[in-house]
N, C-alpha and C. Protein backbone atom coordinates (compact mmCIF):
# COMPACT_ATOMS: atom_id res chain seq x y z
N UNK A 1 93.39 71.25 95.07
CA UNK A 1 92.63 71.23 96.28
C UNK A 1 92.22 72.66 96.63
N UNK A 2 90.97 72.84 96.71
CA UNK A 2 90.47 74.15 97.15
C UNK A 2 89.47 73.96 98.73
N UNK A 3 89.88 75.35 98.98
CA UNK A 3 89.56 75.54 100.88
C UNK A 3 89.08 76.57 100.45
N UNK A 4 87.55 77.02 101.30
CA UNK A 4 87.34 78.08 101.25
C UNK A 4 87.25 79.16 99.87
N UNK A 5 86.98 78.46 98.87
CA UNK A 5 87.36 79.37 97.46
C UNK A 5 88.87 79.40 97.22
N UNK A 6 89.48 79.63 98.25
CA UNK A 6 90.69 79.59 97.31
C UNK A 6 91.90 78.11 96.94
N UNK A 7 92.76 78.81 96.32
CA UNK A 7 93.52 77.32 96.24
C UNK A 7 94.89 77.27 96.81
N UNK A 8 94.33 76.07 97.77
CA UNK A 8 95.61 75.77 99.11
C UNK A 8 97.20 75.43 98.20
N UNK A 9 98.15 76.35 98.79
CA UNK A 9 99.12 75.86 98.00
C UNK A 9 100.12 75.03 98.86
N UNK A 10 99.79 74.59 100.50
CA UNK A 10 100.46 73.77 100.70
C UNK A 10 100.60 72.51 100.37
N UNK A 11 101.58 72.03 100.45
CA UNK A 11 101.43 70.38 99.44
C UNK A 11 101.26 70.40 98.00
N UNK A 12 100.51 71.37 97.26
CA UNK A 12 100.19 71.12 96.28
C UNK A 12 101.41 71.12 95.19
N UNK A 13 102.07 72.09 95.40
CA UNK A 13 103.37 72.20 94.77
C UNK A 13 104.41 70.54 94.93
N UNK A 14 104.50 70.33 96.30
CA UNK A 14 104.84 69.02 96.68
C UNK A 14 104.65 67.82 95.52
N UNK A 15 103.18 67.70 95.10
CA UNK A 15 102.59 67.12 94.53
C UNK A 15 102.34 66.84 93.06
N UNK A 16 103.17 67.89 92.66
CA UNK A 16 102.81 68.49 91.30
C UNK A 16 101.93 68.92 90.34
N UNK A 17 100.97 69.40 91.51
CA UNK A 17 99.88 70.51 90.82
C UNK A 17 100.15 71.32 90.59
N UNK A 18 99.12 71.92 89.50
CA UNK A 18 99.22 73.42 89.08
C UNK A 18 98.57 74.31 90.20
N UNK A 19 99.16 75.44 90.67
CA UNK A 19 98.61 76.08 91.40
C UNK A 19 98.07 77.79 90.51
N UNK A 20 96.88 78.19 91.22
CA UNK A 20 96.43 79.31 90.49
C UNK A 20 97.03 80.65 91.55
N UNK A 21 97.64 81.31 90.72
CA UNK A 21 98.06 82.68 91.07
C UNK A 21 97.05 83.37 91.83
N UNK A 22 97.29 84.48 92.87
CA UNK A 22 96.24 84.87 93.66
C UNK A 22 96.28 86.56 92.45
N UNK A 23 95.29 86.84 92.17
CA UNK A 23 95.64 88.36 91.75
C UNK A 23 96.04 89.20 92.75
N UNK A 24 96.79 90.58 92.06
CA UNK A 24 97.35 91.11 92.71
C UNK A 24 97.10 92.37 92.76
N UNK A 25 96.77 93.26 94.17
CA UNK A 25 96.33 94.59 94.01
C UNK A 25 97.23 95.84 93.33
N UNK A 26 96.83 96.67 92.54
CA UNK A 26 98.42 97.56 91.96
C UNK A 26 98.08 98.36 93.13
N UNK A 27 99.14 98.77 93.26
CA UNK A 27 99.96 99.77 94.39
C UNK A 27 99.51 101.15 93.56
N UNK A 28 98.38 101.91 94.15
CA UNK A 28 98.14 103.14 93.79
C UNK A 28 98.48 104.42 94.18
N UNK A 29 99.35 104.37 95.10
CA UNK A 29 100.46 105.17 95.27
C UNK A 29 100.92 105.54 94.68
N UNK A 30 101.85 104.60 94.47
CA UNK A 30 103.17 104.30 93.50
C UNK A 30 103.10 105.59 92.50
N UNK A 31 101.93 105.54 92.24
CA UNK A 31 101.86 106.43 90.78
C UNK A 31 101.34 107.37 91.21
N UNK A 32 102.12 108.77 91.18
CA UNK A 32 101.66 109.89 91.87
C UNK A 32 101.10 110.58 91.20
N UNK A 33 100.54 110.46 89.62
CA UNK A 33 100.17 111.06 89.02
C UNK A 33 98.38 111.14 88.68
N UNK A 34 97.91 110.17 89.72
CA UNK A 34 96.43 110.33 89.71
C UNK A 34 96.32 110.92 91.57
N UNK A 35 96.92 111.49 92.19
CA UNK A 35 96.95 111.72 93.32
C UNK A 35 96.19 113.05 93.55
N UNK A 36 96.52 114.34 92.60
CA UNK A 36 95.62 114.79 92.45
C UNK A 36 94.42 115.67 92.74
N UNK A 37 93.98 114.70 91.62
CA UNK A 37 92.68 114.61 91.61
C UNK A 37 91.65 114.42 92.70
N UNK A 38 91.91 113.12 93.35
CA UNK A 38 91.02 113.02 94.80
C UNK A 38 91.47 113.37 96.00
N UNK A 39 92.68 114.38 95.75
CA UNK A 39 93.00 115.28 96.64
C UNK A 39 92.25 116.41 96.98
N UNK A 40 92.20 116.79 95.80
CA UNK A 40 91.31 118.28 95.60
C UNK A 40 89.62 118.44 95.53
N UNK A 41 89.48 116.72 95.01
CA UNK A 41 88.25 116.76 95.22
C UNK A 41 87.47 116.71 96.91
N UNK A 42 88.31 116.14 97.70
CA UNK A 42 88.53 115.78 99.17
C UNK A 42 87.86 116.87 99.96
N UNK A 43 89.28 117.75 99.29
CA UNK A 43 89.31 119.13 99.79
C UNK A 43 87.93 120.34 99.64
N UNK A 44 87.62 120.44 98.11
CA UNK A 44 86.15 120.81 98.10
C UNK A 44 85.20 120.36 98.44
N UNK A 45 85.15 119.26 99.28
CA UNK A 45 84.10 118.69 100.06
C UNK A 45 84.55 119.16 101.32
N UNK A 46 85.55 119.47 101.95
CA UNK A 46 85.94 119.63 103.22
C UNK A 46 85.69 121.42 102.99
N UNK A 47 86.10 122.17 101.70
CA UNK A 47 85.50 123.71 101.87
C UNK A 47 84.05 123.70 102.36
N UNK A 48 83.18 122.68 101.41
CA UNK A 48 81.90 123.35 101.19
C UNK A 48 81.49 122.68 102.78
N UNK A 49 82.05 121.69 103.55
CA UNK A 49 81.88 121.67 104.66
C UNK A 49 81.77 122.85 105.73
N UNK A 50 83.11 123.46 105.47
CA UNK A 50 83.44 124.65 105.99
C UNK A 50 82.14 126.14 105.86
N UNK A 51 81.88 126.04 104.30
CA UNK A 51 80.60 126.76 104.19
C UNK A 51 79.52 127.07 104.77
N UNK A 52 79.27 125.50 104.94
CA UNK A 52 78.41 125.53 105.81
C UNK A 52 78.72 125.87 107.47
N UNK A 53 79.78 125.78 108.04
CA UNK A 53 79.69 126.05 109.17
C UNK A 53 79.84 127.43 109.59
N UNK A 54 80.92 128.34 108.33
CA UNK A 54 80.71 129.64 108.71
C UNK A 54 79.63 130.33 108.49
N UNK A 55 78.54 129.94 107.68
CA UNK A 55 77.12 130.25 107.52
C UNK A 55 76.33 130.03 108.57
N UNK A 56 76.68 129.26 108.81
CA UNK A 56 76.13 128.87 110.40
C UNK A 56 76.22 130.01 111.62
N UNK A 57 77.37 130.50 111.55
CA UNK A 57 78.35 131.37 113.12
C UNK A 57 77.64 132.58 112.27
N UNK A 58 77.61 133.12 110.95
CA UNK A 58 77.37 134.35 110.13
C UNK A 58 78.03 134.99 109.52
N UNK A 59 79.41 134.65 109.57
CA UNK A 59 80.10 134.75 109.25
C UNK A 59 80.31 134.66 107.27
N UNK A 60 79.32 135.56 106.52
CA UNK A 60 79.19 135.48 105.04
C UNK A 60 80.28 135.80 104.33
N UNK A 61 81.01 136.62 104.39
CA UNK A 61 81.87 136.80 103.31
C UNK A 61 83.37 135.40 103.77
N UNK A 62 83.42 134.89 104.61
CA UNK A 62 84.21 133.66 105.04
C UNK A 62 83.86 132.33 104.43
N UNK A 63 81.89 132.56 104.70
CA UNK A 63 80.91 131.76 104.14
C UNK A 63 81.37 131.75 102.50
N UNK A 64 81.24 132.61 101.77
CA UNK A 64 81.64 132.84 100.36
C UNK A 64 82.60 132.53 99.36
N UNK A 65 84.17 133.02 100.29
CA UNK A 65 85.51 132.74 99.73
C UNK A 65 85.57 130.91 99.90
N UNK A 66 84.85 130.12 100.66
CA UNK A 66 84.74 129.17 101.05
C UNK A 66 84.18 128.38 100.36
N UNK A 67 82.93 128.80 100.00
CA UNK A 67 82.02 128.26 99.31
C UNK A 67 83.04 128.18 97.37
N UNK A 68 83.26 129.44 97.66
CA UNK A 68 84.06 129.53 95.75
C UNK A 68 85.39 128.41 96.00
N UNK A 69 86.36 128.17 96.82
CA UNK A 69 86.96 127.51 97.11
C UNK A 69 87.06 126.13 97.12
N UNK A 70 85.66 125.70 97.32
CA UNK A 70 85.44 124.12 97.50
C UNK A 70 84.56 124.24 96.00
N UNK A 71 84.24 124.86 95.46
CA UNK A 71 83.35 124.91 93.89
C UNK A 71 84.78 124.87 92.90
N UNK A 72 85.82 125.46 93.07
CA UNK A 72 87.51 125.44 92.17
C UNK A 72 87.58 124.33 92.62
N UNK A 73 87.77 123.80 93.91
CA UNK A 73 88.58 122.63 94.02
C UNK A 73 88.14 121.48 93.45
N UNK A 74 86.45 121.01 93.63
CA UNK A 74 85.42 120.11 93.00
C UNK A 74 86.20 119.90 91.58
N UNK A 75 85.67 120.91 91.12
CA UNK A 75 85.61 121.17 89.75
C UNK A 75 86.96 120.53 89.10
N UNK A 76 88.34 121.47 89.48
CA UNK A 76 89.45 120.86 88.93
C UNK A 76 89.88 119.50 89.34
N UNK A 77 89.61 119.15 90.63
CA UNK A 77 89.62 117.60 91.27
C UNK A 77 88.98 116.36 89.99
N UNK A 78 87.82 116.74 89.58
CA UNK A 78 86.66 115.88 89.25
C UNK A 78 87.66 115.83 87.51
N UNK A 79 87.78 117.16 86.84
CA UNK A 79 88.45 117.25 86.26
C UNK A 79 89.83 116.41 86.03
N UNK A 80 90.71 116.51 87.15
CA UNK A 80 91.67 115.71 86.70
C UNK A 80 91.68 114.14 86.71
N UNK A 81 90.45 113.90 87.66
CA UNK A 81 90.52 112.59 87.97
C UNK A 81 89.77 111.71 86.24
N UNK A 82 89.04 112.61 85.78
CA UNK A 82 88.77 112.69 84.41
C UNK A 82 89.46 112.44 83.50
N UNK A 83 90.50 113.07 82.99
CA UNK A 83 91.69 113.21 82.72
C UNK A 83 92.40 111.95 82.81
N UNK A 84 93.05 111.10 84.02
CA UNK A 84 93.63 110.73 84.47
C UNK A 84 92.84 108.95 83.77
N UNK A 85 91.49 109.14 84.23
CA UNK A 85 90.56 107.73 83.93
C UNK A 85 90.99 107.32 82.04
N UNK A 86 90.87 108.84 81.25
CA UNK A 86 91.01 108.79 79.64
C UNK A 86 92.57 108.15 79.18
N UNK A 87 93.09 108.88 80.32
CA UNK A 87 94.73 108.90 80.17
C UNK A 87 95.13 106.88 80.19
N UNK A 88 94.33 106.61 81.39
CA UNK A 88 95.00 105.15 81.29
C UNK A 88 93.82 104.14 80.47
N UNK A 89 93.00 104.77 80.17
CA UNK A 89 91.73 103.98 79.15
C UNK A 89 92.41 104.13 77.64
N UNK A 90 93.33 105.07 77.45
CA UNK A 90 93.96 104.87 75.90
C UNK A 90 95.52 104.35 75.93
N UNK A 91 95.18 104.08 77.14
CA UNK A 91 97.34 103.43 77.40
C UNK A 91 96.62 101.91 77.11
N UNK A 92 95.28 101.24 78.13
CA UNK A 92 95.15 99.69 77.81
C UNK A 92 93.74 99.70 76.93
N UNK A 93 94.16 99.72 75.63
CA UNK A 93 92.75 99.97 75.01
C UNK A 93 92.49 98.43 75.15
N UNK A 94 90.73 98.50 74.72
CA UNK A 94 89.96 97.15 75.08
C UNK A 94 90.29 95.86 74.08
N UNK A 95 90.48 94.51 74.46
CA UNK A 95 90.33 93.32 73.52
C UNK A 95 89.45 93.72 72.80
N UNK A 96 89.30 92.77 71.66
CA UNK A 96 88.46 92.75 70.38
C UNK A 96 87.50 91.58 71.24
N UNK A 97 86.24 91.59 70.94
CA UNK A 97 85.28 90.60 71.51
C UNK A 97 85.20 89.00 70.60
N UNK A 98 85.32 88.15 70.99
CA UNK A 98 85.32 86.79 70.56
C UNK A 98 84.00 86.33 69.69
N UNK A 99 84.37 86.55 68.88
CA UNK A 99 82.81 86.12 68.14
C UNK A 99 82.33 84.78 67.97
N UNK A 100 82.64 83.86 68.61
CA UNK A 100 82.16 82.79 68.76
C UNK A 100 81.24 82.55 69.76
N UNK A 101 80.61 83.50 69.99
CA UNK A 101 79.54 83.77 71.14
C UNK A 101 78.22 84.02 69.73
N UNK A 102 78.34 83.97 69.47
CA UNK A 102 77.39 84.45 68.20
C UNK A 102 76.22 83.40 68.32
């Protein structure tokens, strides 16, 4: 019995249907090792924010260390998150494709 797209599991168990598993979100926390990455990338968006505002007041050489700051952070951010995408793309490499599609 389905409601709404999904499938009602009251009764159904009762009944002795098969019920379909709901998928389940992974906990990306958990794993502190892609953390990171869109930390730093965060952050060089929040420098070059900054850039701009001390460019703004006139403040140039504030403007500068700022600007290089959020350009390191980008960079190694984007970098690790890079890294991190290869890292778990060769832990679940892809099925073989079904050739009965042919």
């Amino acid at each position: 019995m389905w409601l709404l797209g999904y499938p009602t599991v009251i009764g159904s168990a009762l009944r002795g249907e098969r019920t379909v598993p709901m998928p389940v979100t992974p906990n990306t926390c958990a794993e502190t090792r892609n953390l990171p990455g869109p930390i730093l990338t965060a952050s060089g968006i929040i420098a070059f924010a900054l850039t701009l505002i001390t460019a703004g007041y006139g403040a140039l050489t504030l403007s500068a260390l700022s600007a290089l700051a959020g350009m390191v952070c980008l960079r190694v951010g984007i970098a690790l998150m890079i890294i991190e995408h290869r890292r778990v793309k060769a832990a679940n490499p892809p099925e073989a494709a079904p050739h009965d599609r042919l």
